[in-house]
PDB file of N, CA and C in Angstrom:
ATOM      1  N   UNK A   1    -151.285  -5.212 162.127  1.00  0.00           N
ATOM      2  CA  UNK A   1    -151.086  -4.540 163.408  1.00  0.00           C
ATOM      3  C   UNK A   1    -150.048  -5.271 164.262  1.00  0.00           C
ATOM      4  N   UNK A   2    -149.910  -6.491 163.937  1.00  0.00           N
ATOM      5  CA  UNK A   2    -149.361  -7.503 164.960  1.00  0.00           C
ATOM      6  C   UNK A   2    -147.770  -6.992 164.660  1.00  0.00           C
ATOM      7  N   UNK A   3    -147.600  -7.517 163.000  1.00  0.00           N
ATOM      8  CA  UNK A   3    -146.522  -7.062 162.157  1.00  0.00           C
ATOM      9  C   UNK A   3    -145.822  -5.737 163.242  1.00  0.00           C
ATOM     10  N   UNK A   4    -146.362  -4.312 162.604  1.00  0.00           N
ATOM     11  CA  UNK A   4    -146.073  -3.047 163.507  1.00  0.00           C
ATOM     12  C   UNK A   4    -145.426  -3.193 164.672  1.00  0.00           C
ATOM     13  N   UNK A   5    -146.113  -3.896 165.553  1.00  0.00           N
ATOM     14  CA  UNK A   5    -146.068  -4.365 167.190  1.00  0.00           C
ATOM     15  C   UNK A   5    -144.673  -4.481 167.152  1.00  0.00           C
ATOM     16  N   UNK A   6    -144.734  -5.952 166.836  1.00  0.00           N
ATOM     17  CA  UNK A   6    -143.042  -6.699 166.458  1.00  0.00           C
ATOM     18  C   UNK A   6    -142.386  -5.811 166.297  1.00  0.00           C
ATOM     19  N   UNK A   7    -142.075  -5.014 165.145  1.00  0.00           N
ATOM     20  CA  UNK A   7    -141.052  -4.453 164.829  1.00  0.00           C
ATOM     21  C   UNK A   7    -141.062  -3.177 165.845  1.00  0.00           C
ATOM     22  N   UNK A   8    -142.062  -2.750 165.679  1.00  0.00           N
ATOM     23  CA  UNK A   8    -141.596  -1.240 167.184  1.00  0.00           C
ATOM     24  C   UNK A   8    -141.139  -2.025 168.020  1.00  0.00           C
ATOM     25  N   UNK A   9    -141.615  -3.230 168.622  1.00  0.00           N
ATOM     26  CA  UNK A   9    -140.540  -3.474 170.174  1.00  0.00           C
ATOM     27  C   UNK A   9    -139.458  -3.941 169.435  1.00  0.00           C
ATOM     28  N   UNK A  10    -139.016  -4.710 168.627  1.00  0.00           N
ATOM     29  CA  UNK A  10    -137.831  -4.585 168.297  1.00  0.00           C
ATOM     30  C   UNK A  10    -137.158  -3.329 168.239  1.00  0.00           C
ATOM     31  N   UNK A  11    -137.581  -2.807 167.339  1.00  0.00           N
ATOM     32  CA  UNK A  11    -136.553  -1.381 167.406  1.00  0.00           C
ATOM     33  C   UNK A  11    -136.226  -0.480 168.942  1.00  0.00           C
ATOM     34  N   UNK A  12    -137.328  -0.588 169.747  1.00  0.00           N
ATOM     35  CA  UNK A  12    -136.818   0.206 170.965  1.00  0.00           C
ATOM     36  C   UNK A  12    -136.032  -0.629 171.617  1.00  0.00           C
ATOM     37  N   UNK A  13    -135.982  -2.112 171.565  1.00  0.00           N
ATOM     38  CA  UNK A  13    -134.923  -2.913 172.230  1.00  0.00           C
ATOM     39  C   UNK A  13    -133.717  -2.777 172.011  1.00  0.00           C
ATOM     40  N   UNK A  14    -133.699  -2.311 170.389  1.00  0.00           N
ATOM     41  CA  UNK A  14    -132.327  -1.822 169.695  1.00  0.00           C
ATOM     42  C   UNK A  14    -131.777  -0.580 170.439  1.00  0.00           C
ATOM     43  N   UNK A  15    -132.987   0.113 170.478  1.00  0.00           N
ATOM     44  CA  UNK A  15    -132.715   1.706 171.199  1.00  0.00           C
ATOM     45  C   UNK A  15    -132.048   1.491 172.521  1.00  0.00           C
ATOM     46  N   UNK A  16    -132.342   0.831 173.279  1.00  0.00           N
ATOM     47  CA  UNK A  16    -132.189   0.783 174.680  1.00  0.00           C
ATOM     48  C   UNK A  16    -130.763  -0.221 174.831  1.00  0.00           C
ATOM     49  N   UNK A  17    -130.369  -1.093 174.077  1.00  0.00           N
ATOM     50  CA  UNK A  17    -129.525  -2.276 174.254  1.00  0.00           C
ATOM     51  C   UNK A  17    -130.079  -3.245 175.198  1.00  0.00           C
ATOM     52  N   UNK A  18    -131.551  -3.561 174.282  1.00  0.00           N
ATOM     53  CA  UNK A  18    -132.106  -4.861 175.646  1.00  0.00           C
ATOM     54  C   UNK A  18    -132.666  -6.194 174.166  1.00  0.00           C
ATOM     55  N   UNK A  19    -131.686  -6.247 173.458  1.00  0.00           N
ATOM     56  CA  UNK A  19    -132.231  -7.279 172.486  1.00  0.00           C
ATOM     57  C   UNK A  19    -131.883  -8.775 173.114  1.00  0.00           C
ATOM     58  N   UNK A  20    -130.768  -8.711 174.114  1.00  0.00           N
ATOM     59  CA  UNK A  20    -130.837 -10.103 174.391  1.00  0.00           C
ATOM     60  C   UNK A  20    -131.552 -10.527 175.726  1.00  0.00           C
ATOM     61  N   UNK A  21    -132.727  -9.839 176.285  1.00  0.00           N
ATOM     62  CA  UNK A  21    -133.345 -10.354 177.297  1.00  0.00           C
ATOM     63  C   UNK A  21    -134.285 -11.482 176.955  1.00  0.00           C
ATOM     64  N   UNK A  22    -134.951 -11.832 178.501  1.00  0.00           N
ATOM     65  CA  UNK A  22    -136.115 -12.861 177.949  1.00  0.00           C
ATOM     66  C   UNK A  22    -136.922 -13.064 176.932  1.00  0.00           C
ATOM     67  N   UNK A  23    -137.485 -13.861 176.361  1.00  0.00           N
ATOM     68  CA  UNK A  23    -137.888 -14.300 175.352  1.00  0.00           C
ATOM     69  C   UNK A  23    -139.524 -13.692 176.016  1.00  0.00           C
ATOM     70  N   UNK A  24    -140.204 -14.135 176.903  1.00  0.00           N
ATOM     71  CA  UNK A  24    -141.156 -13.714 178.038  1.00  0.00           C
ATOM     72  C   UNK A  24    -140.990 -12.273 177.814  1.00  0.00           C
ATOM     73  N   UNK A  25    -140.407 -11.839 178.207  1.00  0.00           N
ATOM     74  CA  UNK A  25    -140.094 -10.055 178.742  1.00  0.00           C
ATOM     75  C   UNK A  25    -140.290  -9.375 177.147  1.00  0.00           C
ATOM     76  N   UNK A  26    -139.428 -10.155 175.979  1.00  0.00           N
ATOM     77  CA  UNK A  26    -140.193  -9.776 174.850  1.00  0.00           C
ATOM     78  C   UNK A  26    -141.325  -9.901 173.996  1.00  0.00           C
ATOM     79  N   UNK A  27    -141.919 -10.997 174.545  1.00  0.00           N
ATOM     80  CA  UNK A  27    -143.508 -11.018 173.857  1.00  0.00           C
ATOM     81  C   UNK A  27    -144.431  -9.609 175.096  1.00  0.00           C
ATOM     82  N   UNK A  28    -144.112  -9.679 176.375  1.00  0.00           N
ATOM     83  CA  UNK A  28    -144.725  -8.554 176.894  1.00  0.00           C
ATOM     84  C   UNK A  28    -144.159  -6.889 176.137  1.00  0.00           C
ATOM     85  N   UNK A  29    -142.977  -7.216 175.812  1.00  0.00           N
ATOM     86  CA  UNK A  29    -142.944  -5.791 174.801  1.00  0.00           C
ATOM     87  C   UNK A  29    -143.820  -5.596 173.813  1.00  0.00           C
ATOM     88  N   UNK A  30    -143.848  -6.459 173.153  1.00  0.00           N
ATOM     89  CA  UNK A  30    -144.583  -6.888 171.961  1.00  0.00           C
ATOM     90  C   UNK A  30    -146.405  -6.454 172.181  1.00  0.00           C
ATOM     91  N   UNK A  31    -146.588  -6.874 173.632  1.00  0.00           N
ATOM     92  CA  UNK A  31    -147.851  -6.490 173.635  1.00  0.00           C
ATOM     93  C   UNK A  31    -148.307  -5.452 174.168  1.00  0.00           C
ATOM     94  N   UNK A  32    -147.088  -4.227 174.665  1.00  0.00           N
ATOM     95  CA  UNK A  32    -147.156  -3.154 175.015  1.00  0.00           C
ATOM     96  C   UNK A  32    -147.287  -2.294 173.997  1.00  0.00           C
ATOM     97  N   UNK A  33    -146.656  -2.900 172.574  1.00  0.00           N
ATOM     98  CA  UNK A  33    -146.426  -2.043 171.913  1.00  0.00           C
ATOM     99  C   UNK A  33    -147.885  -1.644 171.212  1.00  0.00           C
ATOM    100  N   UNK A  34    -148.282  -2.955 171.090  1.00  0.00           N
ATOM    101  CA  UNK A  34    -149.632  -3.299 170.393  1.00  0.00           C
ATOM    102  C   UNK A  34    -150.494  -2.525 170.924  1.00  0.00           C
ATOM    103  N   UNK A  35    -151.000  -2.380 172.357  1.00  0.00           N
ATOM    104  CA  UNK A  35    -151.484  -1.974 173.041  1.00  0.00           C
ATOM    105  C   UNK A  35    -151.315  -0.097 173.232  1.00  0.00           C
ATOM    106  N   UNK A  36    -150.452   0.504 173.162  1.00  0.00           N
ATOM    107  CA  UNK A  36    -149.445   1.701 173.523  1.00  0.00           C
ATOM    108  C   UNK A  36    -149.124   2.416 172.720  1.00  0.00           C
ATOM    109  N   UNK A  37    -148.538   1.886 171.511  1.00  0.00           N
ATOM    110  CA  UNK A  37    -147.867   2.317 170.264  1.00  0.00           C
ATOM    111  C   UNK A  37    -146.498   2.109 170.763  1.00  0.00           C
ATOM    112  N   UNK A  38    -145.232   2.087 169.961  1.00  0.00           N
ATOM    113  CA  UNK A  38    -143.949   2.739 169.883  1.00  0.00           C
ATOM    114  C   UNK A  38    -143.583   3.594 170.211  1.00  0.00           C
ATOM    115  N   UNK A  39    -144.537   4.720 170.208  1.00  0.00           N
ATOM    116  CA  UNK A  39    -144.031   6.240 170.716  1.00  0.00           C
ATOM    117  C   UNK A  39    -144.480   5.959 172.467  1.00  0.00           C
ATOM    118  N   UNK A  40    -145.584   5.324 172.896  1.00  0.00           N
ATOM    119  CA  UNK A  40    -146.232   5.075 174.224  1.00  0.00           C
ATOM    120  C   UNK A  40    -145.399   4.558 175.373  1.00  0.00           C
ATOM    121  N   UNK A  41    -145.005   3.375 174.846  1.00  0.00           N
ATOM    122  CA  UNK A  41    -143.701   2.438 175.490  1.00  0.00           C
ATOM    123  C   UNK A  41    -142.455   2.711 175.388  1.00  0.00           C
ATOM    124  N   UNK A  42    -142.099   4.165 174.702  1.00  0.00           N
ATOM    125  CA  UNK A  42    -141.077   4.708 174.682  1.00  0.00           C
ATOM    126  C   UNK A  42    -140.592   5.203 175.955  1.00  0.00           C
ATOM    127  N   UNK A  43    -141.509   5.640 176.621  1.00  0.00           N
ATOM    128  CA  UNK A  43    -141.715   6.549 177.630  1.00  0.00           C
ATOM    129  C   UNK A  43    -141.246   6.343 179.038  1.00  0.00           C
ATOM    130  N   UNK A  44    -141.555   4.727 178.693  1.00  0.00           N
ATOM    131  CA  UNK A  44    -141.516   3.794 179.636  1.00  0.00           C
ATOM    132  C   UNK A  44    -139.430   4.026 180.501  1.00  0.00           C
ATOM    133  N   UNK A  45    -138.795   5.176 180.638  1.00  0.00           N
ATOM    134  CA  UNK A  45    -137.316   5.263 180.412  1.00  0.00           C
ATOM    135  C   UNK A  45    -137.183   4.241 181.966  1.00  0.00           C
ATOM    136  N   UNK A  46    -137.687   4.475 183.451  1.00  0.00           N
ATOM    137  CA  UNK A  46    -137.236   3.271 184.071  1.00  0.00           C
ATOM    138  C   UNK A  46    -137.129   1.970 183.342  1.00  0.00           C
ATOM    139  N   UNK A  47    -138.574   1.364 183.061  1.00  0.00           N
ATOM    140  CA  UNK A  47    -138.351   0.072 182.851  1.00  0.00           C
ATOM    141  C   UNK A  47    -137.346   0.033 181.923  1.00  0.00           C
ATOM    142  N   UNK A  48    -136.959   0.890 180.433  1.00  0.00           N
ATOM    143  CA  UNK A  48    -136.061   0.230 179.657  1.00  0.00           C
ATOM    144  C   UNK A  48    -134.685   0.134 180.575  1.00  0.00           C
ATOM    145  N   UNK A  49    -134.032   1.025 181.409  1.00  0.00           N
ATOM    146  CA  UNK A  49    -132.880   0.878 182.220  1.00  0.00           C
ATOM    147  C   UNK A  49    -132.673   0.002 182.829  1.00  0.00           C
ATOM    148  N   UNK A  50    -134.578  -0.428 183.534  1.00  0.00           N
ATOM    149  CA  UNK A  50    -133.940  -2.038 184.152  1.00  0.00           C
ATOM    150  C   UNK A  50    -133.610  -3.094 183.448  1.00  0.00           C
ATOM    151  N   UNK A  51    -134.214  -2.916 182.418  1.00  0.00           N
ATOM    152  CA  UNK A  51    -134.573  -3.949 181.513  1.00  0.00           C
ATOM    153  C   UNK A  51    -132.942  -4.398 180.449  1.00  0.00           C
ATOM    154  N   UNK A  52    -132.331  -3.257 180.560  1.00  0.00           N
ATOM    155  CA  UNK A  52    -130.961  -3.400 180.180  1.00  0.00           C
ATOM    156  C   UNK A  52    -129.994  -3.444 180.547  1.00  0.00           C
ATOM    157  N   UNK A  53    -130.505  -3.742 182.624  1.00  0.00           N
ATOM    158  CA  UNK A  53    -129.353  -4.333 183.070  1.00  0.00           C
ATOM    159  C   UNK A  53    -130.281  -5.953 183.221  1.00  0.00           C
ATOM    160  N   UNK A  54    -130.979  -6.251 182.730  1.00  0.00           N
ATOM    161  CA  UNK A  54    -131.950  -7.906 183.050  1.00  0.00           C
ATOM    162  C   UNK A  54    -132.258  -7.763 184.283  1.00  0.00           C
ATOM    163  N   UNK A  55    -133.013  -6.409 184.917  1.00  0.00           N
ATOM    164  CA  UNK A  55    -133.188  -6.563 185.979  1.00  0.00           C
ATOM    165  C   UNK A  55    -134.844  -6.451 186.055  1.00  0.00           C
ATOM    166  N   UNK A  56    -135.304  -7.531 185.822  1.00  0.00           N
ATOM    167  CA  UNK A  56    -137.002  -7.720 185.600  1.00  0.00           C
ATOM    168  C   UNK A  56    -137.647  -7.586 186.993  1.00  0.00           C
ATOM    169  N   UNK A  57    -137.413  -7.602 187.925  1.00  0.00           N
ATOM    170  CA  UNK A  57    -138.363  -7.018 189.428  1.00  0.00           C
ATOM    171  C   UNK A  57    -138.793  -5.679 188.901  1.00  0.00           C
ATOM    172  N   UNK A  58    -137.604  -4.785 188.762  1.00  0.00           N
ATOM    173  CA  UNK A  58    -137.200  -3.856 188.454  1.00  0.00           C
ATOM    174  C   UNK A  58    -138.325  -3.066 187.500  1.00  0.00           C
ATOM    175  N   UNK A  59    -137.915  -3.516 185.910  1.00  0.00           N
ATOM    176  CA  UNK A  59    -138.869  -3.581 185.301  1.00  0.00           C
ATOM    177  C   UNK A  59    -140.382  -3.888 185.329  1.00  0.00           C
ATOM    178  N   UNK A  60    -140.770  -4.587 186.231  1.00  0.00           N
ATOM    179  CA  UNK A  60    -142.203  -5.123 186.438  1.00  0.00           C
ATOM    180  C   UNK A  60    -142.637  -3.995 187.601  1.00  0.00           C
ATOM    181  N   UNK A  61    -141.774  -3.311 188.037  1.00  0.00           N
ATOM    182  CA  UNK A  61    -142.291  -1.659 189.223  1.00  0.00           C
ATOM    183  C   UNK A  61    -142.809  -0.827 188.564  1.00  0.00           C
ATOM    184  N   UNK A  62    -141.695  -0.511 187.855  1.00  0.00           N
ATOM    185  CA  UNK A  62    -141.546   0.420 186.683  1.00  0.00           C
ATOM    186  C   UNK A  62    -142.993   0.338 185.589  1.00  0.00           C
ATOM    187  N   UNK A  63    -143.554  -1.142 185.273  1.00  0.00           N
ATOM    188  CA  UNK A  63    -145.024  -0.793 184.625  1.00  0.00           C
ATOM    189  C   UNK A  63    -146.050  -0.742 185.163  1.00  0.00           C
ATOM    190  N   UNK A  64    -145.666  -0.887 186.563  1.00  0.00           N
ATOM    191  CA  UNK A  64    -146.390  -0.471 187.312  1.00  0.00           C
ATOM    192  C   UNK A  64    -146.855   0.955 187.997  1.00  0.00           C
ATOM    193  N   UNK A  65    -145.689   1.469 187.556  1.00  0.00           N
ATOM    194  CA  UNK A  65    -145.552   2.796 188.315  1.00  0.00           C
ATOM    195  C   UNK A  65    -145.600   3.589 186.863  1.00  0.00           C
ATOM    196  N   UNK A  66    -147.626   3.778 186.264  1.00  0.00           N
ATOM    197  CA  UNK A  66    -147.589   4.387 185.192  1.00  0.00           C
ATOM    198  C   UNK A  66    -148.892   4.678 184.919  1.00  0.00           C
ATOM    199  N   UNK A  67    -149.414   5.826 183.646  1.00  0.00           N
ATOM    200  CA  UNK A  67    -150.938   5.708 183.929  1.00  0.00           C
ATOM    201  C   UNK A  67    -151.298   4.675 183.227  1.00  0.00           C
ATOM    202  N   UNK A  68    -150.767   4.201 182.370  1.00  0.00           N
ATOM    203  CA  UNK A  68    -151.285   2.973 181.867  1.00  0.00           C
ATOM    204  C   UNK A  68    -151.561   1.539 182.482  1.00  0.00           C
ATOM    205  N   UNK A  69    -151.000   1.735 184.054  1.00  0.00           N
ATOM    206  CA  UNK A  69    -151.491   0.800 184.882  1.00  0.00           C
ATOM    207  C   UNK A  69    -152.663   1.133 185.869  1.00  0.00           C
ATOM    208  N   UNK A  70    -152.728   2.934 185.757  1.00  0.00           N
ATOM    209  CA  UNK A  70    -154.001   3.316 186.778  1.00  0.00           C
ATOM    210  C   UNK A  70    -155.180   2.848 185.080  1.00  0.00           C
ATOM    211  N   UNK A  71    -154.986   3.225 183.927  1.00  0.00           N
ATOM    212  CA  UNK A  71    -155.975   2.995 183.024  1.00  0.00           C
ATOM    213  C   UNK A  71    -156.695   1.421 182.799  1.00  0.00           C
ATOM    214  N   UNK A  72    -155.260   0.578 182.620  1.00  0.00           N
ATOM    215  CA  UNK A  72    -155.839  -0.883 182.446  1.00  0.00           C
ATOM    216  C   UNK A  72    -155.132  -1.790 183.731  1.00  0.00           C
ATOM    217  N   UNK A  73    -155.299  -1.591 184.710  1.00  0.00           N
ATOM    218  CA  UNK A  73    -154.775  -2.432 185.846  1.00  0.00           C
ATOM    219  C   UNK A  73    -154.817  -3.807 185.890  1.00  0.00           C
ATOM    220  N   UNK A  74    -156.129  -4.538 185.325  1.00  0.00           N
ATOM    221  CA  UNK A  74    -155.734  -5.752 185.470  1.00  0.00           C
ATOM    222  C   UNK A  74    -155.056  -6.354 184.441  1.00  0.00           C
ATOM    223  N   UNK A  75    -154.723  -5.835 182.957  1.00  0.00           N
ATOM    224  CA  UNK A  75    -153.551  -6.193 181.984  1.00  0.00           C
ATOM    225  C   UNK A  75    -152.259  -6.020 182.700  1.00  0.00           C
ATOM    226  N   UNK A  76    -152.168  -4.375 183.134  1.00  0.00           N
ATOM    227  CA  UNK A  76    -150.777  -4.231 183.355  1.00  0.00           C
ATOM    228  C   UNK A  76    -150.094  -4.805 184.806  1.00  0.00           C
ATOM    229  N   UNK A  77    -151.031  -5.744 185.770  1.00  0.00           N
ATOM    230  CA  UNK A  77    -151.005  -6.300 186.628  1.00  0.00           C
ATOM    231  C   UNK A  77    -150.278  -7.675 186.242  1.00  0.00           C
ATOM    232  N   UNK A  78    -151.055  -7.956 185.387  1.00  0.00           N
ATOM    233  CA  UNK A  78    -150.723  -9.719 184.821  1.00  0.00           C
ATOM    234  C   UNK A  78    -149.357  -9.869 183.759  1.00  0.00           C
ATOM    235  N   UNK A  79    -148.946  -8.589 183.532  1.00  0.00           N
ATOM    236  CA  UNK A  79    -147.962  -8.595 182.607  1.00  0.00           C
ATOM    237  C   UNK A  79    -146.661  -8.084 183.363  1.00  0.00           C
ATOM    238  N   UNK A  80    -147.007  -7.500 184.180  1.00  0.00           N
ATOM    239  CA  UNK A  80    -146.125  -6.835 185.361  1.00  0.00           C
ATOM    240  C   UNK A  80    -145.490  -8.138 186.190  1.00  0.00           C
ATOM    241  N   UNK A  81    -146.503  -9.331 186.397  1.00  0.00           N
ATOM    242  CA  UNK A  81    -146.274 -10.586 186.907  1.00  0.00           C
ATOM    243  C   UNK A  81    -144.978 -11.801 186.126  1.00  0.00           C
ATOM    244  N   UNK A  82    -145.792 -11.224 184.947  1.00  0.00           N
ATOM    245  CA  UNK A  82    -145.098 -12.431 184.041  1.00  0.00           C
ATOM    246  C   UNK A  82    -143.385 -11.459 184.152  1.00  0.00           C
ATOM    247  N   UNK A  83    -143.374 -10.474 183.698  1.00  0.00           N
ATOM    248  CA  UNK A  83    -142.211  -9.528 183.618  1.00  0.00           C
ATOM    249  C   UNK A  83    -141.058 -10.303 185.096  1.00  0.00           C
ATOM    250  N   UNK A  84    -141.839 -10.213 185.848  1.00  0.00           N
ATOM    251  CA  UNK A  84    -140.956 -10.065 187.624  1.00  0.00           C
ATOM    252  C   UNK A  84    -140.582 -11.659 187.470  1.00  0.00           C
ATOM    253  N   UNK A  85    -141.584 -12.695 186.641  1.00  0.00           N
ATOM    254  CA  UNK A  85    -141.106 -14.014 186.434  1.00  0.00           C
ATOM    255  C   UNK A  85    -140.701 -14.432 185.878  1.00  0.00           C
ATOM    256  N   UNK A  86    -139.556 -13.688 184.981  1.00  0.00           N
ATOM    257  CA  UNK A  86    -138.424 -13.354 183.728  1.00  0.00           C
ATOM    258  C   UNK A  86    -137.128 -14.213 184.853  1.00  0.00           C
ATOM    259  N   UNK A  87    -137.131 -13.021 186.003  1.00  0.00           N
ATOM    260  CA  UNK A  87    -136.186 -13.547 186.285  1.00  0.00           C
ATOM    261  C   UNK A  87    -136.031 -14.282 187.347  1.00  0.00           C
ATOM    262  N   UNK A  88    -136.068 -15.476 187.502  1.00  0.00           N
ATOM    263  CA  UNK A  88    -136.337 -16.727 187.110  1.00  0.00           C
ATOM    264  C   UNK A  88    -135.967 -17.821 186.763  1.00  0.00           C
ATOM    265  N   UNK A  89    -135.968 -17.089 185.242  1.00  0.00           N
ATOM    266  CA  UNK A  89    -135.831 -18.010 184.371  1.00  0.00           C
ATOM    267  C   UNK A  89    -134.682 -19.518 184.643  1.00  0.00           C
TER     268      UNK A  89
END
C-alpha cells in the first residue's frame, strides 16, 4: 500500500510540474495519497497550482479548503501545518 502511495504522488507531481518541491511537502503527498487514493488528491487542482509555484501557505489553504478536512480535521489540520512550514525551509 505504502509502495502505491509513493508512486501515485510521484506521478501527480509529474502531472502538475511540482517534483522539485519540499522534501516535507512530499512525504505529506505521500500521505494524502495513502489516505485519498491518486484519483482523491487529484482533485486537489488549487493546492497542486500552489504547490507549483512553491507556494506552501498557499497550498496548506487549499487542504484546508476541502471535505476531506470537514471529514478528518485533525489529520488534515496537522498536515496543513507541516505544509505552511515548507516554506520556511
Amino acid at each position: 500500500d505504502l509502495q502505491n502511495a509513493i508512486k501515485g504522488a510521484r506521478e501527480l507531481k509529474e502531472d502538475h510540474s511540482c517534483t522539485d518541491i519540499d522534501v516535507i511537502a512530499q512525504e505529506i503527498l505521500v500521505e494524502m495519497v495513502f489516505q485519498l487514493g491518486k484519483n482523491g488528491v487529484s482533485k486537489f487542482r488549487n493546492m497542486w497550482k500552489a504547490l507549483s509555484e512553491k507556494n506552501y501557505i498557499g497550498a496548506s489553504y487549499e487542504m484546508l479548503d476541502s471535505r476531506w478536512a470537514k471529514q478528518t480535521p485533525n489529520r488534515a489540520k496537522s498536515m496543513a501545518e507541516l505544509m505552511k512550514q515548507c516554506s520556511q525551509g
